[in-house]
Protein backbone atom coordinates (compact mmCIF):
# COMPACT_ATOMS: atom_id res chain seq x y z
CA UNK A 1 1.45 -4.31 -9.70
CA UNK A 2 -0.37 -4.44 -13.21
CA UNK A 3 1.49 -2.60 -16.01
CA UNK A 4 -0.29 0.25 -15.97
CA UNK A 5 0.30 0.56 -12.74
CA UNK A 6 3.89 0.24 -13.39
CA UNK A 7 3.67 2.97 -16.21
CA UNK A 8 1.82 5.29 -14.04
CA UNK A 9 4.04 4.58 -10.91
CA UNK A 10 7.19 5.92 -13.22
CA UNK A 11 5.69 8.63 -14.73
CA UNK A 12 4.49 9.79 -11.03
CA UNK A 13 7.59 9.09 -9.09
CA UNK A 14 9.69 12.52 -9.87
CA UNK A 15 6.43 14.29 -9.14
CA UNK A 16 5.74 12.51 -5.92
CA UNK A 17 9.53 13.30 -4.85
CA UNK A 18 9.62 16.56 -6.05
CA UNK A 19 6.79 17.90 -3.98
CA UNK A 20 8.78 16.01 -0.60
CA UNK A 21 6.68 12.83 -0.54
CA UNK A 22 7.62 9.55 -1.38
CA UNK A 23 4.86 7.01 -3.95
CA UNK A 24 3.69 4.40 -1.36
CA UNK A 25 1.75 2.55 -3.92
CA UNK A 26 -0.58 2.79 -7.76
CA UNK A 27 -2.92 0.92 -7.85
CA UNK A 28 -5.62 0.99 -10.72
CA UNK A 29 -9.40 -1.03 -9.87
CA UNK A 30 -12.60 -0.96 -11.45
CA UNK A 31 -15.28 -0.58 -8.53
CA UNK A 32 -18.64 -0.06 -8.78
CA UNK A 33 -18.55 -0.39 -12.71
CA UNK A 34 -15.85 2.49 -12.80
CA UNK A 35 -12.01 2.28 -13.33
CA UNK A 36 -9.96 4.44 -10.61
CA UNK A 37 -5.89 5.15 -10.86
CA UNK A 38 -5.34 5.83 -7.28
CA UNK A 39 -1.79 6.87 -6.03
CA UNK A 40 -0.86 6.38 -2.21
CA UNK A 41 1.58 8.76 -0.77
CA UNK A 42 3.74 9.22 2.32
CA UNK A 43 5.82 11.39 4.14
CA UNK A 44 7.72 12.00 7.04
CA UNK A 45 5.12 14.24 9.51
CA UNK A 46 2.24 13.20 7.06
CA UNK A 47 0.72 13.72 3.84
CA UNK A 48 -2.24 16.90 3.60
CA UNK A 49 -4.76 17.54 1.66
CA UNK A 50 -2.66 20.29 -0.24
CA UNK A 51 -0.15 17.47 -1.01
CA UNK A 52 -2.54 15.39 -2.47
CA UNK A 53 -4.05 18.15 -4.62
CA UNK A 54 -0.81 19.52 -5.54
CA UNK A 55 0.46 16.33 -6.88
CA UNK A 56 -2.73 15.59 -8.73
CA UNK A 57 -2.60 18.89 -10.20
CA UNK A 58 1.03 18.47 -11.43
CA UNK A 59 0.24 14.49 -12.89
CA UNK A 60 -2.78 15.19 -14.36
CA UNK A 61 -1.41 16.93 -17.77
CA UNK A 62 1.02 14.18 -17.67
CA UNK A 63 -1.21 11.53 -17.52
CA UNK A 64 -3.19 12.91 -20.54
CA UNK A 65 0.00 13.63 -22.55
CA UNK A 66 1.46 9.94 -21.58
CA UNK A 67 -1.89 8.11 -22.22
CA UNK A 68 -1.24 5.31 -20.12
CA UNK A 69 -4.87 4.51 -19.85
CA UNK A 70 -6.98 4.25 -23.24
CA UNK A 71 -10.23 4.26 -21.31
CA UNK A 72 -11.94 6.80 -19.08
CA UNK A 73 -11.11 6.39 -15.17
CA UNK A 74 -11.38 8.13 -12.25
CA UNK A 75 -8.07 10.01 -10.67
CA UNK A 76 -7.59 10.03 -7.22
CA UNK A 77 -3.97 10.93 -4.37
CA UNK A 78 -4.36 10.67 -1.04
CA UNK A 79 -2.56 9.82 1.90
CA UNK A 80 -1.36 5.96 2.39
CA UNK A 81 -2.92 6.00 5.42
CA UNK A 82 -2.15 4.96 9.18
CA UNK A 83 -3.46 1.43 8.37
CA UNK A 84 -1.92 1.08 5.73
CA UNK A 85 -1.27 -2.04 3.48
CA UNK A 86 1.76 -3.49 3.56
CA UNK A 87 2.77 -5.04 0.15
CA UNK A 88 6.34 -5.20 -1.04
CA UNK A 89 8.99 -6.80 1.30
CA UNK A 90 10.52 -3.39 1.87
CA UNK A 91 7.21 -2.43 3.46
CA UNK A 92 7.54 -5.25 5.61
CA UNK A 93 11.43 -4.75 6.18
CA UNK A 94 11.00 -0.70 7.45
CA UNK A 95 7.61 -1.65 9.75
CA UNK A 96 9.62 -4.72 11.54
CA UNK A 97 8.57 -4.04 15.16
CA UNK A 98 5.28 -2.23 14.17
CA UNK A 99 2.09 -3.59 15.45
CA UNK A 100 0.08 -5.63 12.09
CA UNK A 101 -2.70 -7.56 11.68
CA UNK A 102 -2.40 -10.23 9.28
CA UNK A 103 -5.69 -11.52 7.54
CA UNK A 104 -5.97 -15.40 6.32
CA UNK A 105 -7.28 -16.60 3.64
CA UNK A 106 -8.59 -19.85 5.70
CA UNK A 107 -8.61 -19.92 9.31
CA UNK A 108 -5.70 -20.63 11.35
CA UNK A 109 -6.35 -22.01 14.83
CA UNK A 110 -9.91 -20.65 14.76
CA UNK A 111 -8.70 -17.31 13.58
CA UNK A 112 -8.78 -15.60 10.25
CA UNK A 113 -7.33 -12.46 11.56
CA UNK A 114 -3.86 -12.26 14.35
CA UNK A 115 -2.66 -9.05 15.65
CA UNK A 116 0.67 -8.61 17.11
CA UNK A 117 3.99 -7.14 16.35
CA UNK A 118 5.86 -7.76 12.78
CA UNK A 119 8.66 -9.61 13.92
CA UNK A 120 10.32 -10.53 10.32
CA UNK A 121 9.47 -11.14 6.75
CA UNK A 122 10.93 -13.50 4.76
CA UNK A 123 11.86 -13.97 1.25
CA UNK A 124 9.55 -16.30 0.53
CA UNK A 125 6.90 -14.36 2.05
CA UNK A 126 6.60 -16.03 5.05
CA UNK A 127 5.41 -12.94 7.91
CA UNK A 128 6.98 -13.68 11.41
CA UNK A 129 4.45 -12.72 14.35
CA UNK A 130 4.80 -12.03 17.73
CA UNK A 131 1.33 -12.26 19.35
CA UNK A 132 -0.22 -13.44 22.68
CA UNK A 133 3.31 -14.06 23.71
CA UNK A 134 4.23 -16.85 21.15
CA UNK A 135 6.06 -16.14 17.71
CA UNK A 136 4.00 -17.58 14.87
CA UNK A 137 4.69 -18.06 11.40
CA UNK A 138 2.09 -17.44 8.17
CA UNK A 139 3.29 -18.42 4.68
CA UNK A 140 3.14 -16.19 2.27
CA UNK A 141 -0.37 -19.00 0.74
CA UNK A 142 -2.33 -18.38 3.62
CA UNK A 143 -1.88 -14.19 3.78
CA UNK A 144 -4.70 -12.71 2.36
CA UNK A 145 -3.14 -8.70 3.57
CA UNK A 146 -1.31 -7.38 6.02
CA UNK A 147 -2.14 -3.84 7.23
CA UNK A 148 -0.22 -1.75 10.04
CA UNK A 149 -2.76 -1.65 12.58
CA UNK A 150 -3.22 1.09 15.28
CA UNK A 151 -4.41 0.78 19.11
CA UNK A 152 -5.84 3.42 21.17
């Protein structure tokens, strides 16, 4: 997470939790040519739209007072989504036993993308998978993102 990021991600948290949700993740991009401060958010039974606006409502005066930023950006909440990324090794540690897909950065046996089950994560970084009925192992070098993925 970049320090701003970091700032932002403090300064939101008490929000976040005060309105019942819980930060997933900050992130803050330039795309396009524009900057963006996005914040993900979760919560048990889902995140609405009147979540995400509430919670934008309440940061933004706080973001302008705190100054985080020094140059224009666009502000955006929303949801942290059913496919979401999974980043930090307590993301990994509560979605053990979730269905993933991890994408490579290089292809591994003719694949640069496995679904299966998370079956561990290590502290090195090394994601355990369970796919195709054979447990395989990615370092942490070769993951380029893992996502919870969803099957109808």
């Amino acid at each position: 997470m970049s320090k701003i990021a970091e700032k932002v991600a403090e300064l939101a948290r008490p929000v976040v939790e005060e309105e019942g949700c819980r930060l997933w993740d900050v992130e803050f991009v330039r795309e396009a040519g524009e900057r963006y401060l996005r914040l993900y958010i979760d919560k048990a039974g889902g995140v609405s739209i009147d979540d995400c606006e509430r919670i934008s409502r309440r940061l933004d005066p706080l973001l302008d007072e705190a100054d985080p930023i020094p140059e224009s950006y666009v502000f955006e909440v929303s949801s942290a989504g059913a496919e979401r990324v999974l980043k930090r090794p307590s993301d990994f540690e509560e979605f053990i036993g979730s269905f993933v897909e991890v994408k490579l950065y290089q292809p591994v046996n003719g694949r640069k993308a496995v679904v299966g089950t998370l079956e561990g994560y290590e502290a090195d970084g090394t994601v355990i998978l369970s796919a195709g009925g054979k447990t395989e192992r990615f370092a942490k070098s070769q993951v380029a993102q893992v996502r919870l993925h969803i099957t109808i």
